[in-house]
C-alpha atoms as a PDB file:
ATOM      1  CA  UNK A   1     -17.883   5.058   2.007  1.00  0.00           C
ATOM      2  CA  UNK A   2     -15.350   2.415   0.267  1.00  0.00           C
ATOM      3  CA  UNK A   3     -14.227  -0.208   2.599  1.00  0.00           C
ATOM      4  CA  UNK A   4     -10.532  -1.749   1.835  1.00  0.00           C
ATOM      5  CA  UNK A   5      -9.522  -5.128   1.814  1.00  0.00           C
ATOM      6  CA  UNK A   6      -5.630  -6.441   1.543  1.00  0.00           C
ATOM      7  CA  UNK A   7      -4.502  -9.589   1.027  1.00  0.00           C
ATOM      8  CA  UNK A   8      -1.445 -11.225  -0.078  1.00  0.00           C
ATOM      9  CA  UNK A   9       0.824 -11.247   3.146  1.00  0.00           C
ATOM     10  CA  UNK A  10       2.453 -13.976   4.252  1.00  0.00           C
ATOM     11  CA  UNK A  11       6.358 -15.232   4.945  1.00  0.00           C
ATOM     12  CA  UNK A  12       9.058 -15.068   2.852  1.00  0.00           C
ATOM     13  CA  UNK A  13      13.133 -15.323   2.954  1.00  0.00           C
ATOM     14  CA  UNK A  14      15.423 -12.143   2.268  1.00  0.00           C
ATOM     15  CA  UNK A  15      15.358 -11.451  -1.345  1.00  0.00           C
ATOM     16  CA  UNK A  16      11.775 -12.903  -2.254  1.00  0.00           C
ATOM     17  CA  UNK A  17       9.150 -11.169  -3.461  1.00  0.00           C
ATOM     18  CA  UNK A  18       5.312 -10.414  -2.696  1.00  0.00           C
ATOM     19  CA  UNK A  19       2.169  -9.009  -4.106  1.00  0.00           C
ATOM     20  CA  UNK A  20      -0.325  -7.529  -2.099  1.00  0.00           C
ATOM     21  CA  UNK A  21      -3.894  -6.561  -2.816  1.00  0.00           C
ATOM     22  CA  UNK A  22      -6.227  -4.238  -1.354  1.00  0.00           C
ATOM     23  CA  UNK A  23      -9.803  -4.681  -3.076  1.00  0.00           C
ATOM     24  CA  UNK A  24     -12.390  -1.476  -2.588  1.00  0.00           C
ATOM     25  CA  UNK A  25     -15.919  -2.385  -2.430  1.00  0.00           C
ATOM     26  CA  UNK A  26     -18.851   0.327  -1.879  1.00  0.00           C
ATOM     27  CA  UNK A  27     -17.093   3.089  -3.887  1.00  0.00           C
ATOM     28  CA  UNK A  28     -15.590   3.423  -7.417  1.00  0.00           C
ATOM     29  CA  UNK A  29     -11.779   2.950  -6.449  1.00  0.00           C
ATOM     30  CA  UNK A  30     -10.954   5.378  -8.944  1.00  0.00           C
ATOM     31  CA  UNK A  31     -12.660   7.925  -6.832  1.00  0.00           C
ATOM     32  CA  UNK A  32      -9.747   8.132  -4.823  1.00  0.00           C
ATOM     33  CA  UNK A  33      -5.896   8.520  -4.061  1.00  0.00           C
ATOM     34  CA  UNK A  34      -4.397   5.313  -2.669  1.00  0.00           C
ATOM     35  CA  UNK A  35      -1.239   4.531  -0.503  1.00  0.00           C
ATOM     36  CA  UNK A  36       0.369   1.814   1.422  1.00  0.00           C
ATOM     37  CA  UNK A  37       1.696   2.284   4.888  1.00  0.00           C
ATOM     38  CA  UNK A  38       3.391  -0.460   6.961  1.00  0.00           C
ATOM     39  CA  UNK A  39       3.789  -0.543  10.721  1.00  0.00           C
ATOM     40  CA  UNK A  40       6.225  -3.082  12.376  1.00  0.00           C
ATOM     41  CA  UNK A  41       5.469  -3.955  16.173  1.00  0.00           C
ATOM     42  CA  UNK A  42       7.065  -1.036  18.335  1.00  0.00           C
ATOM     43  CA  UNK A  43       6.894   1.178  15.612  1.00  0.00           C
ATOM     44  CA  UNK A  44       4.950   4.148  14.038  1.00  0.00           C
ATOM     45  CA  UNK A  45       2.968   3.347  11.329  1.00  0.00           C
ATOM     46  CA  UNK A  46       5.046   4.633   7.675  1.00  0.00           C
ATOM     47  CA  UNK A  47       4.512   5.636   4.344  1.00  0.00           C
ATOM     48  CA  UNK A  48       5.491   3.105   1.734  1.00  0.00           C
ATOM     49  CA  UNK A  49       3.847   4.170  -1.206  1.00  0.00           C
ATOM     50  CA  UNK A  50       1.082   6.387  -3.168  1.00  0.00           C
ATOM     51  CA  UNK A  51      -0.880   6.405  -6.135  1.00  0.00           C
ATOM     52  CA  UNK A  52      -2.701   8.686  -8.395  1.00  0.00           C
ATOM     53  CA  UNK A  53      -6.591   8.381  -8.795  1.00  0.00           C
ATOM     54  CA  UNK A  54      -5.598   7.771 -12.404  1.00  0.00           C
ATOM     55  CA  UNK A  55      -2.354   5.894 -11.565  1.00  0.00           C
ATOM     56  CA  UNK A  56      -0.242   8.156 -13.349  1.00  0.00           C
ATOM     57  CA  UNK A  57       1.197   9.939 -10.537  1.00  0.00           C
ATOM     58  CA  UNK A  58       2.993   7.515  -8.071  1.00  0.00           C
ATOM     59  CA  UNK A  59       5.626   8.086  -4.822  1.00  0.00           C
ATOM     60  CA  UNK A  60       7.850   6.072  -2.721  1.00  0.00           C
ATOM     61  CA  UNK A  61       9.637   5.965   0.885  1.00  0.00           C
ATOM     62  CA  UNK A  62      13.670   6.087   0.318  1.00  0.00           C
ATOM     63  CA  UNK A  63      13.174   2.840   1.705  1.00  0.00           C
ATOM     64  CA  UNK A  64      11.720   0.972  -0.411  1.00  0.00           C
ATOM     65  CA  UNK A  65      12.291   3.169  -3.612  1.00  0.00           C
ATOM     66  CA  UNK A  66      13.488   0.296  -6.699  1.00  0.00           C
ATOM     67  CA  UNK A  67      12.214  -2.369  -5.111  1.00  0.00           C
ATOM     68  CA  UNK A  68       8.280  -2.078  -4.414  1.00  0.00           C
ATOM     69  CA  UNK A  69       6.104  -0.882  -6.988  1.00  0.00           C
ATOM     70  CA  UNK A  70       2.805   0.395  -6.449  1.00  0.00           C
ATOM     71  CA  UNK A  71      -0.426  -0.235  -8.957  1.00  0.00           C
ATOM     72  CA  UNK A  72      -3.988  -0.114  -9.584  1.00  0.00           C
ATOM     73  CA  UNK A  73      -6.218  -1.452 -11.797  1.00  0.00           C
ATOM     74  CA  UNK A  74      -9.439   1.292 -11.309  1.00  0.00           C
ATOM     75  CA  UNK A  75     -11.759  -1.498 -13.617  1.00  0.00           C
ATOM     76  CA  UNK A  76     -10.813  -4.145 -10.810  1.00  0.00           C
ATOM     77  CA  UNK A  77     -11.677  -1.843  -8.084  1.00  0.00           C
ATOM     78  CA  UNK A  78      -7.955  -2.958  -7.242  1.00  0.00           C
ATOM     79  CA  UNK A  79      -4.684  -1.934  -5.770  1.00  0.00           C
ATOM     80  CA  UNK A  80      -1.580  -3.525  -5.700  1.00  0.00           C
ATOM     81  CA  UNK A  81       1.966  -3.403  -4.093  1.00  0.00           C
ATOM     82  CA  UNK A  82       4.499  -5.833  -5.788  1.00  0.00           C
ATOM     83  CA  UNK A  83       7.486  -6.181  -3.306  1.00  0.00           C
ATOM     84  CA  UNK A  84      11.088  -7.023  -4.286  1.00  0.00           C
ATOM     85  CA  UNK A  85      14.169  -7.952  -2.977  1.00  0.00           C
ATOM     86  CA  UNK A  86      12.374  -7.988   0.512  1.00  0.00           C
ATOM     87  CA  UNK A  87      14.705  -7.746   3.379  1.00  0.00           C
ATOM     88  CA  UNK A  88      13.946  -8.631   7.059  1.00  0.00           C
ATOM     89  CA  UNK A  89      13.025  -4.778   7.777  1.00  0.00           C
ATOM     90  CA  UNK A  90      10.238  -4.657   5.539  1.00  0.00           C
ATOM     91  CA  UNK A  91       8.950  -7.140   8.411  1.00  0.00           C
ATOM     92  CA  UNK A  92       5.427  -5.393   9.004  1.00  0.00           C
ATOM     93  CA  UNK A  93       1.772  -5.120   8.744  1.00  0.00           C
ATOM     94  CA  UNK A  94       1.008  -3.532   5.315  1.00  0.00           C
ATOM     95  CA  UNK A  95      -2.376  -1.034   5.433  1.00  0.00           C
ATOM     96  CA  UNK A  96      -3.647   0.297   2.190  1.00  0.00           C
ATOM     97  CA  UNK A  97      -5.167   3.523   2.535  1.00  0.00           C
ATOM     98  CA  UNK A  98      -7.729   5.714   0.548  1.00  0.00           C
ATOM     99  CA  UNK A  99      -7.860   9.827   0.009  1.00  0.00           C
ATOM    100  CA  UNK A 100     -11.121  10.981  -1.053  1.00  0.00           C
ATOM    101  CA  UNK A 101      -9.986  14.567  -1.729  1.00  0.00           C
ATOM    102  CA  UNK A 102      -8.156  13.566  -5.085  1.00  0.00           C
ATOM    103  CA  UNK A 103      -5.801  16.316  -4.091  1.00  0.00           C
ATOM    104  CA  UNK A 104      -2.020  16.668  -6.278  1.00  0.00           C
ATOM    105  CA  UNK A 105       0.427  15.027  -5.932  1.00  0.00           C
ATOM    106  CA  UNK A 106      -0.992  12.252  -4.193  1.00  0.00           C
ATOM    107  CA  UNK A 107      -0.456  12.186  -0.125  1.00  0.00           C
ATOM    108  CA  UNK A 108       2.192  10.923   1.684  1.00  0.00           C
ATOM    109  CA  UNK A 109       0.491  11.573   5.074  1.00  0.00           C
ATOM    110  CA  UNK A 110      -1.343   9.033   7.470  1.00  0.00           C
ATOM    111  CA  UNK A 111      -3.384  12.122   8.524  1.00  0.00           C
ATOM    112  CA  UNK A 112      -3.945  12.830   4.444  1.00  0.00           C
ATOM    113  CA  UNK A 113      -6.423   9.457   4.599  1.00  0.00           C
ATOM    114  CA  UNK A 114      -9.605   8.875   5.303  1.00  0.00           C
ATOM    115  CA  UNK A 115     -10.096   5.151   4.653  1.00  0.00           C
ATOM    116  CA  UNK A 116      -7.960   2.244   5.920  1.00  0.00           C
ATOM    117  CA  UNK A 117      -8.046  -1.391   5.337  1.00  0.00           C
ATOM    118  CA  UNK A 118      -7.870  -3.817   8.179  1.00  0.00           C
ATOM    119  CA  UNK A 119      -4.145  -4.629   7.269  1.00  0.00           C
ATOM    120  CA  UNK A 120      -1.413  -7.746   6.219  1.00  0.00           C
ATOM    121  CA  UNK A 121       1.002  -9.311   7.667  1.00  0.00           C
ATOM    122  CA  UNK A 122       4.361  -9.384   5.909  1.00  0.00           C
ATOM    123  CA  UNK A 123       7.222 -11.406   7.366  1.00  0.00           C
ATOM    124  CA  UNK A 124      10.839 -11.732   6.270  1.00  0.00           C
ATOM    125  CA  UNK A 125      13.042 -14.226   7.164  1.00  0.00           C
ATOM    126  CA  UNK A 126      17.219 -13.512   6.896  1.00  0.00           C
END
């Protein structure tokens, strides 16, 4: 089983921009379909983004659409969300997520994964 890994959270003013990480150990990452779900306190947890197992597939929330963009680097074992033009609503812990099915397009679906990472905290600031 491939265990997940994120980093790169932290706090940030409106309009600033992150990087997370999510490193897979265990597994080949490229095994796998990837996403990134948030969850802000009170709240259900949401799709952000998702991946192809090659990368060349990828899918946003409205949300977010422009300004994150979603990346892996398979020979790293590595996944990345670059964040943009944050805004105090993206306020949240960030999860990345892993599909072993490899199914097409690439899941949008908490259900849809089998693998989660222990999660990030992202805070924005007006």
């Amino acid at each position: 089983q491939v265990q997940l890994v994120e980093s790169g959270g932290g706090s940030v003013q409106a309009g600033g921009s992150l990087r997370l990480s999510c490193v897979a150990s265990g597994r080949t990452l490229s095994t796998y379909n990837m996403g990134w779900f948030r969850q802000a306190p009170g709240k259900e947890r949401e799709f952000v983004a998702t991946i192809s197992r090659s990368g060349g597939t990828t899918g946003y929330a409205d949300s977010v659409k422009v300004r994150f963009t979603i990346s892996r680097d398979n020979a790293k074992n590595t996944l990345y969300l670059q964040m943009n033009s944050l805004k105090p609503e993206d306020t949240a812990v960030y999860y990345c997520a892993a599909d072993s099915t490899g199914s097409m397009p690439p899941p949008r679906r908490t259900y849809e994964f089998d693998r989660w990472g222990q999660g990030t905290q992202v805070t924005v600031s007006p």
